[in-house]
Protein backbone atom coordinates (compact mmCIF):
# COMPACT_ATOMS: atom_id res chain seq x y z
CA UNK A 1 28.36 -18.20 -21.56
CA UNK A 2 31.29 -18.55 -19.44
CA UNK A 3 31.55 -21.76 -17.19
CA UNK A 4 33.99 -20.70 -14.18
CA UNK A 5 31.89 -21.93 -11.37
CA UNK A 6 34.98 -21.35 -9.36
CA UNK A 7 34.24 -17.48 -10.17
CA UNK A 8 30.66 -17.92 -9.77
CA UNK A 9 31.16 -19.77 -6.12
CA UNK A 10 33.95 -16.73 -5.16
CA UNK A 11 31.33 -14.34 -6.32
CA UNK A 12 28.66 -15.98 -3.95
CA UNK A 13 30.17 -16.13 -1.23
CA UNK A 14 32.17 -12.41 -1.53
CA UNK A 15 28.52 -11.52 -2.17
CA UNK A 16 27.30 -12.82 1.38
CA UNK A 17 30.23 -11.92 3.39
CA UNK A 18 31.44 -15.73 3.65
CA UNK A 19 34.82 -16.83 4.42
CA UNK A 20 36.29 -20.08 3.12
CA UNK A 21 36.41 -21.94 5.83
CA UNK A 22 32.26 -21.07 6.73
CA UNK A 23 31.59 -22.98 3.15
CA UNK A 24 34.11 -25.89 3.64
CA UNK A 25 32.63 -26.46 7.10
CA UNK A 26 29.51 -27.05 5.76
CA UNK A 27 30.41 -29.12 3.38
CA UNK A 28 32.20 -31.03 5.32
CA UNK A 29 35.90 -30.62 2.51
CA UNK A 30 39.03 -28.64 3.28
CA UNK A 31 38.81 -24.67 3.19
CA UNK A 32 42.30 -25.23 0.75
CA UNK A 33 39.73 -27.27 -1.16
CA UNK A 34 37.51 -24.55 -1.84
CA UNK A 35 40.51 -22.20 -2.30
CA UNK A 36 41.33 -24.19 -5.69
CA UNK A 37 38.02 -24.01 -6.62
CA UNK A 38 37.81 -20.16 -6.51
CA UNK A 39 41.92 -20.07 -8.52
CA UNK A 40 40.39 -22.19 -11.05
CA UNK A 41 42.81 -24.59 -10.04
CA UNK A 42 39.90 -27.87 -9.80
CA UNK A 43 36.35 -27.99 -10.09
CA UNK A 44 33.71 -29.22 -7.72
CA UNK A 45 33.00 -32.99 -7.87
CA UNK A 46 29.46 -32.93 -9.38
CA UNK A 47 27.65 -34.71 -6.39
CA UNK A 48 28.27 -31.69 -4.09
CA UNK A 49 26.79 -29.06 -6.43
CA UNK A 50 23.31 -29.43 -4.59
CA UNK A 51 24.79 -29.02 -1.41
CA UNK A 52 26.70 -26.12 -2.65
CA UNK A 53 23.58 -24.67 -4.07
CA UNK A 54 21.75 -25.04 -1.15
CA UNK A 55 24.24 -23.01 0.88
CA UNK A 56 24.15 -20.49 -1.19
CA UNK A 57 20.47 -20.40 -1.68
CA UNK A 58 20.53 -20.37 -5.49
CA UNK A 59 19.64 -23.03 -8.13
CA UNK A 60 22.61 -25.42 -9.59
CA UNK A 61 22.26 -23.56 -13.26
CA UNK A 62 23.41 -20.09 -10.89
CA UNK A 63 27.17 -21.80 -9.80
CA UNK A 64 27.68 -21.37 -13.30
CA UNK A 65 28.89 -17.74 -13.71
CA UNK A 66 26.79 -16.18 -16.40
CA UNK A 67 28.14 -12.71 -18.40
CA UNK A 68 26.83 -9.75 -17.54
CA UNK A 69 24.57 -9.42 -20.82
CA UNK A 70 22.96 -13.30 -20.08
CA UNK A 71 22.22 -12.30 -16.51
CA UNK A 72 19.85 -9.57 -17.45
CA UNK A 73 18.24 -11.80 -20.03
CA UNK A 74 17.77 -14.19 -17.43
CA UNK A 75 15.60 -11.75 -15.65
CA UNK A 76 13.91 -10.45 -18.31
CA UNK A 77 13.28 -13.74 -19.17
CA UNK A 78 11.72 -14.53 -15.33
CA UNK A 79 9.70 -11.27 -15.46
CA UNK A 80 8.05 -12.22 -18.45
CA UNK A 81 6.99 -15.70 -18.31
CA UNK A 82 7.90 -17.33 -15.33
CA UNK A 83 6.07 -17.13 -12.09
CA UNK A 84 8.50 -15.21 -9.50
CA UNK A 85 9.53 -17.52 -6.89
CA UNK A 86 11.28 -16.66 -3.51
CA UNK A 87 14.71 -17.77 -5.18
CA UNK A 88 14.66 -16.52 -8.61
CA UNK A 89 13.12 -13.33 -6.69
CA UNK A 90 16.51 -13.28 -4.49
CA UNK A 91 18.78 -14.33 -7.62
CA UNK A 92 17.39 -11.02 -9.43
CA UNK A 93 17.57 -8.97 -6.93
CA UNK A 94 21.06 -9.80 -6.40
CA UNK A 95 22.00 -9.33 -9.81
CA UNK A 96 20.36 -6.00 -10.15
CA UNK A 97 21.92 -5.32 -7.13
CA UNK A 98 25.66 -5.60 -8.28
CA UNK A 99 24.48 -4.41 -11.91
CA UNK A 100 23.52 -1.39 -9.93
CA UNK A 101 26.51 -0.89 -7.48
CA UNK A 102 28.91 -1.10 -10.92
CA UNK A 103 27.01 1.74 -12.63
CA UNK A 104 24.14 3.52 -10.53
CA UNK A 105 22.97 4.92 -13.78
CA UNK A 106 21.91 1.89 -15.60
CA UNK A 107 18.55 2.53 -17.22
CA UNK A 108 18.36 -1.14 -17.87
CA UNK A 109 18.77 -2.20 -14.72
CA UNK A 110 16.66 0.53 -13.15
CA UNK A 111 13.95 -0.84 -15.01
CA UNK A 112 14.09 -4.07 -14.22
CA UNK A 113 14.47 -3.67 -10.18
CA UNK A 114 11.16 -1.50 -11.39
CA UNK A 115 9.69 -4.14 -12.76
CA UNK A 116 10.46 -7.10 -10.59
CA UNK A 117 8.79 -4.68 -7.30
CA UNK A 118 5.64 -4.59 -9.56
CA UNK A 119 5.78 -8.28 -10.10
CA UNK A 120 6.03 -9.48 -6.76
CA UNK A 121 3.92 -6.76 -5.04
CA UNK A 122 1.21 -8.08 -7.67
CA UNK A 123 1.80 -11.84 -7.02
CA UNK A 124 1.80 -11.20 -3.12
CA UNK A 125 -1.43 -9.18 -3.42
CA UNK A 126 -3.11 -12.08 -5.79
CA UNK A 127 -2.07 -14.46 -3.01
CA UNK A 128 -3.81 -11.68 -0.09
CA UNK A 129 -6.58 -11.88 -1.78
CA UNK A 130 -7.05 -15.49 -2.05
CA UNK A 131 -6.28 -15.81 1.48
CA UNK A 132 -8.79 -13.41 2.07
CA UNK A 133 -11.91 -14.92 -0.04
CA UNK A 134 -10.91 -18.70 1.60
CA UNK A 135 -11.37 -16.41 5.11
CA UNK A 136 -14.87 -14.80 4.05
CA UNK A 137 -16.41 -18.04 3.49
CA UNK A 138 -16.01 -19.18 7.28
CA UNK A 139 -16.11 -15.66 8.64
CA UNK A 140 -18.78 -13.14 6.64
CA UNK A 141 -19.71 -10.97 9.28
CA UNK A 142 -15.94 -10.56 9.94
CA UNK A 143 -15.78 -6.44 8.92
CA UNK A 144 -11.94 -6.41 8.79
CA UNK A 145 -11.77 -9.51 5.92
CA UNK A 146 -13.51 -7.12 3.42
CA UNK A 147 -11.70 -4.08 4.58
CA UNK A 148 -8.19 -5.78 3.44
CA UNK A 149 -9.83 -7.26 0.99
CA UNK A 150 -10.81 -3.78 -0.61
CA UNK A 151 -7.23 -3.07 -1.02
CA UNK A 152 -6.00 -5.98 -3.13
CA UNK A 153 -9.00 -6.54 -5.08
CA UNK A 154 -9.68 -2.83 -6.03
CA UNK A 155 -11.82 0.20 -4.40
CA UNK A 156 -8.49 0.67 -1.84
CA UNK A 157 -5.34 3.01 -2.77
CA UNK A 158 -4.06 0.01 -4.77
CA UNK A 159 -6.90 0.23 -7.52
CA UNK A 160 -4.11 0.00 -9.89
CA UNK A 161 -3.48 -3.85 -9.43
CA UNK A 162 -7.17 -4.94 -9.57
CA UNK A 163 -10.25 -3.61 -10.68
CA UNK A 164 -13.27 -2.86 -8.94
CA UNK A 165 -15.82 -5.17 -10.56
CA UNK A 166 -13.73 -8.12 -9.31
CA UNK A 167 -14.52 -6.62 -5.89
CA UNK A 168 -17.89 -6.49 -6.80
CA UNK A 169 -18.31 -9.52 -8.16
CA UNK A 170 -16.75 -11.43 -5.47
CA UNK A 171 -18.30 -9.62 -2.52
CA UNK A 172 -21.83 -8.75 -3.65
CA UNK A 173 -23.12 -11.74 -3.04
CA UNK A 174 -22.09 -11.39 0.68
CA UNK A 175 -23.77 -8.20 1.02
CA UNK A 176 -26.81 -9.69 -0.20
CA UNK A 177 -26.84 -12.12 2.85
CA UNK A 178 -25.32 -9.75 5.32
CA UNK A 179 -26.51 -6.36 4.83
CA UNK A 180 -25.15 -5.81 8.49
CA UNK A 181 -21.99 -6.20 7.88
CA UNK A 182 -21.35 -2.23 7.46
CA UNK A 183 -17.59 -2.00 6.18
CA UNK A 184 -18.85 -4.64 3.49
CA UNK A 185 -21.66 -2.47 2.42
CA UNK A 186 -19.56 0.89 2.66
CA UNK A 187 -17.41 -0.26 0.58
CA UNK A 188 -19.55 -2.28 -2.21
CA UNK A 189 -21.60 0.92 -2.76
CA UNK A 190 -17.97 3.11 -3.39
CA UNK A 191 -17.12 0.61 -5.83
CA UNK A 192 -20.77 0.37 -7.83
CA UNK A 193 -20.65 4.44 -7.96
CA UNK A 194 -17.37 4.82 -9.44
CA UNK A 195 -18.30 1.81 -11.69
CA UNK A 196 -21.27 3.81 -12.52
CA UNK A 197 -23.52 0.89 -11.49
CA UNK A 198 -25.92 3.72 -9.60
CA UNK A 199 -29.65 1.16 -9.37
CA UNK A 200 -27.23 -1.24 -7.32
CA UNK A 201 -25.35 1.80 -5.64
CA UNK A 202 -28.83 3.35 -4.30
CA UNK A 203 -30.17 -0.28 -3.45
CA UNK A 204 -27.37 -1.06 -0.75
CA UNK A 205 -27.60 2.52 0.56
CA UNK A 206 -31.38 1.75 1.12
CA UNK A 207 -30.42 -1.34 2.43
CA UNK A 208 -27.37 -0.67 4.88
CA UNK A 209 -28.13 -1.49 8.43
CA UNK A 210 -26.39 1.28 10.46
CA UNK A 211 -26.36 2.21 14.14
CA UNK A 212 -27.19 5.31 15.07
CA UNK A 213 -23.73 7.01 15.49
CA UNK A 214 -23.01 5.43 11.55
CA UNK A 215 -26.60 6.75 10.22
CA UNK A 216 -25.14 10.02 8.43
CA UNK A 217 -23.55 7.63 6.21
CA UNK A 218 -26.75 7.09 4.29
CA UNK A 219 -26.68 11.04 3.18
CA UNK A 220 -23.07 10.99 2.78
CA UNK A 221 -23.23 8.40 -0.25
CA UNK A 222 -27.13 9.03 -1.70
CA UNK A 223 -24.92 12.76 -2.30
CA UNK A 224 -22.37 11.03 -3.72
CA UNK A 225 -24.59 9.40 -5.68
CA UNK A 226 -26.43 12.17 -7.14
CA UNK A 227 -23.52 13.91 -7.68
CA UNK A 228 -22.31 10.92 -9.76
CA UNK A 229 -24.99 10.89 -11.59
CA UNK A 230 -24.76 14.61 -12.53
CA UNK A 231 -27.28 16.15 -9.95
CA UNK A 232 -24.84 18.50 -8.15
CA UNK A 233 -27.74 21.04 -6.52
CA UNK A 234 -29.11 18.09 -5.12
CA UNK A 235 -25.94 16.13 -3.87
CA UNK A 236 -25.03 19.55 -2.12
CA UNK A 237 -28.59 19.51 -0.74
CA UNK A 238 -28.44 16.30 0.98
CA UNK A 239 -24.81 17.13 2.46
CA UNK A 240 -26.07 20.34 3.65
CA UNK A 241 -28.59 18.19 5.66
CA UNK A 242 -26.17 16.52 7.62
CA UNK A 243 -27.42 17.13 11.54
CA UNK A 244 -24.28 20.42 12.42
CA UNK A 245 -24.47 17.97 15.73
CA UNK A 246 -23.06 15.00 14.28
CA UNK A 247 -19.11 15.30 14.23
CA UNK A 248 -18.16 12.26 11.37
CA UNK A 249 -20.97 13.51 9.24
CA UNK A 250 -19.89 17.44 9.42
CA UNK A 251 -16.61 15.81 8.81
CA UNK A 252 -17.83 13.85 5.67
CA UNK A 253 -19.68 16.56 4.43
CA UNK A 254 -16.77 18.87 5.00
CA UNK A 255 -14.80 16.57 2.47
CA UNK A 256 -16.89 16.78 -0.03
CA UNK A 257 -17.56 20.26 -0.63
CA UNK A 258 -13.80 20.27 -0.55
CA UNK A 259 -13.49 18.00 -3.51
CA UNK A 260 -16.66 20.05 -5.35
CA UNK A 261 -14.21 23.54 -4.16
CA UNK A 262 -17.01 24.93 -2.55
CA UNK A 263 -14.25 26.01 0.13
CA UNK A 264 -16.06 28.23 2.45
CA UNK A 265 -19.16 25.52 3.14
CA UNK A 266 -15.97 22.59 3.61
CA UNK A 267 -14.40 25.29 5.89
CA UNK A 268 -17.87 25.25 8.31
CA UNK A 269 -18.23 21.75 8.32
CA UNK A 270 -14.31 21.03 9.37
CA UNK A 271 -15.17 23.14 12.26
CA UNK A 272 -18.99 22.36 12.97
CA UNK A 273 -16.79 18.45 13.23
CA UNK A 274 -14.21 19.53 15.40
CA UNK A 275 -15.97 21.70 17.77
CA UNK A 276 -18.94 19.11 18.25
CA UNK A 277 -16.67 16.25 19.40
CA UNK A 278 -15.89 14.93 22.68
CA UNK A 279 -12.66 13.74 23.82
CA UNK A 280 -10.57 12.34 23.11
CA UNK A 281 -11.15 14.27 19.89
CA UNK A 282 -10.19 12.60 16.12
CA UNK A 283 -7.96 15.89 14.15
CA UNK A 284 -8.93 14.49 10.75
CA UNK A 285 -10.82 18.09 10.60
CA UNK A 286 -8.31 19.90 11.46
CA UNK A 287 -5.97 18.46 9.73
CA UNK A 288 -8.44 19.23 6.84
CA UNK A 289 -8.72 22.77 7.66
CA UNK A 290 -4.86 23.31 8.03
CA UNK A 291 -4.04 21.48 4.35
CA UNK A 292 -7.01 23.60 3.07
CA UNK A 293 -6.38 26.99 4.20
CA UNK A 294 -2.71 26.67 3.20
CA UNK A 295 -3.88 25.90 -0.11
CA UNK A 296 -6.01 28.62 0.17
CA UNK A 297 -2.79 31.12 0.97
CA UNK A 298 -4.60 31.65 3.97
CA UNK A 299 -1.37 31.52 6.20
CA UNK A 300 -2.28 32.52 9.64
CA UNK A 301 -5.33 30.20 9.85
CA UNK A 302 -3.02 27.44 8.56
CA UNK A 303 -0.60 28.34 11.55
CA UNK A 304 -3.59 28.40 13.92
CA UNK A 305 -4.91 25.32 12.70
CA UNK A 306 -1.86 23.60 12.88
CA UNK A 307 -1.40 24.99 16.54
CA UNK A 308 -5.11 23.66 17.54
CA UNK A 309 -3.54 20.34 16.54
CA UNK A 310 -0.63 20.90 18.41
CA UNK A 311 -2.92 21.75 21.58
CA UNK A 312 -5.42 18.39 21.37
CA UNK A 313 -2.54 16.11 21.38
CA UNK A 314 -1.01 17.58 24.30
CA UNK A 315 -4.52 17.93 26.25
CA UNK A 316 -6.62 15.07 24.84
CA UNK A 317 -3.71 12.69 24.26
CA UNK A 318 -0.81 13.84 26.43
CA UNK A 319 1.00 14.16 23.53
CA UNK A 320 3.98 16.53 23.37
CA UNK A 321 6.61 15.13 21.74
CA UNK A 322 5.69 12.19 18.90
CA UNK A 323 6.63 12.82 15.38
CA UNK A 324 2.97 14.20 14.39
CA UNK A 325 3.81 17.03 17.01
CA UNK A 326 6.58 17.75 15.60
CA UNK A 327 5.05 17.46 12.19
CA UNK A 328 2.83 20.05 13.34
CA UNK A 329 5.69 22.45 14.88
CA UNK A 330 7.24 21.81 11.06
CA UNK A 331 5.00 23.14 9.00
CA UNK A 332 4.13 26.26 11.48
CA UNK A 333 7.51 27.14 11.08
CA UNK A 334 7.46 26.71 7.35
CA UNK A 335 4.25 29.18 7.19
CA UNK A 336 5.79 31.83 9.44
CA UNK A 337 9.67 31.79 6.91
CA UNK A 338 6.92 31.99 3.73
CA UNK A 339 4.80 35.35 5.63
């Protein structure tokens, strides 16, 4: 290990865009002080290498310059059995950071920034979720807590950090006490079907306490259920009894006989959704039906679909310009250069 902490200090502060002067002021020394430092010429008394540290926001062991190979042990080191602070999370950063400026191709270091993302993304979603369960306690009815609290404890698009059965087991109990709370019992029954828990699954769905305007969620997922359990003639039964009046559950339905490929029944239901809506009208349908047919090959319904979207914003939002717009105008033209 090499011990020029007048390199190490030069390095810092070269690193942050510091002059001289900035550090001597705030240390209250000459900037010709810290000048001899950085030549190698003195050393730092050992009483200001806190304050020094502290400036710099890094730990005392880090104004000892460290080779190149040790640095990358150190974070190797921090990623493997050390809990990842908001310093040693800076420090490694900032290493990987210069490793990577010096040779973009380093697989090493690549891997590393890779890892130290997943590591922090996973601590900060640990600490969400204990936030989150200290927040259910004093606020159960509170449908937003277990909406967030779906995505860092599993059932959300970030499944991959948690597991669904923690969900479960954390937030059945709650559903057993407020069977009103409807984002709480959405959600529990998702998780139970995927974990294949289907008595518990069907009991909720019995049990869900929807308004009227919600109630086609009760065929939605007793067909999901079926169809989970195997039973696809009947799961396509009950989403072919979804009321052609009720917009969401056309829309619902319309998603799953996507997923199942029966195309031309998802096709009817995106529109049955669209068309039975009152404005301002929701596009998730046609949005749908423009990703579908495209898919499909089915250009010039893709182009009209995508114009229909293009024609709500502008008459049900007064939309004409935002980036979805333009998104719109983007893939139109992409349809008619592929004709």
């Amino acid at each position: 290990m090499n011990m020029d902490m007048g390199s190490a200090i030069k390095k810092l502060r070269m690193d942050r865009k510091i002059t001289q002067e900035e550090v001597a002021e705030y240390l209250g020394i000459s900037f010709q002080a810290v000048s001899k430092w950085e030549t190698g010429t003195t050393m730092p008394d050992i009483t200001l290498l806190p304050e020094i540290a502290a400036f710099f926001g890094v730990r005392i062991d880090d104004l000892f310059s460290v080779d190149h190979e040790d640095e990358l042990k150190r974070i190797e080191h921090i990623l493997a059995y050390e809990g990842l602070s908001e310093q040693s999370y800076l420090y490694a950063k900032r290493i990987l950071d210069v490793s990577l400026q010096d040779d973009p191709d380093n697989v090493r270091a690549l891997k590393l920034y890779a890892r130290l993302h997943l590591k922090k993304t996973n601590d900060d979603l640990l600490e969400a979720g204990r936030m989150l369960e200290r927040a259910m306690k004093y606020s159960p009815l509170d449908e937003e807590i277990f909406g967030l609290y779906r995505q860092v404890r599993g059932g959300g698009v970030y499944k991959a950090h948690s597991d669904d059965d923690w969900f479960i087991r954390v937030c059945e109990p709650y559903a057993e006490k407020f069977p009103q709370n409807s984002e709480l019992i959405v959600t529990l029954i998702e998780a139970l079907i995927r974990q294949r828990y289907f008595e518990r699954a069907e009991k909720y769905i019995k049990l869900m306490q929807l308004d009227k305007s919600k109630e086609y969620l009760r065929q939605i997922y007793l067909g999901d259920l079926e169809l989970a359990r195997g039973n696809l003639d009947s799961a396509k039964a009950i989403w072919n009894a979804v009321s052609e009046d009720d917009s969401m559950g056309q829309y619902e339905a319309g998603e799953r006989f996507n997923r199942i490929n029966e195309y031309d029944r998802a096709i009817m239901c995106f529109k049955n959704a669209f068309q039975t809506a009152t404005p301002p009208r929701y596009l998730d349908a046609v949005f749908s039906l423009a990703f579908l047919y495209t898919k499909l090959g089915r250009k010039t319904e893709a182009i009209e679909a995508w114009q229909l979207i293009i024609n709500t914003l502008a008459s049900d939002f007064n939309d004409y310009d935002s980036e979805t717009v333009e998104w719109a105008r983007s893939e139109i033209q992409k349809l008619q250069g592929t004709k």
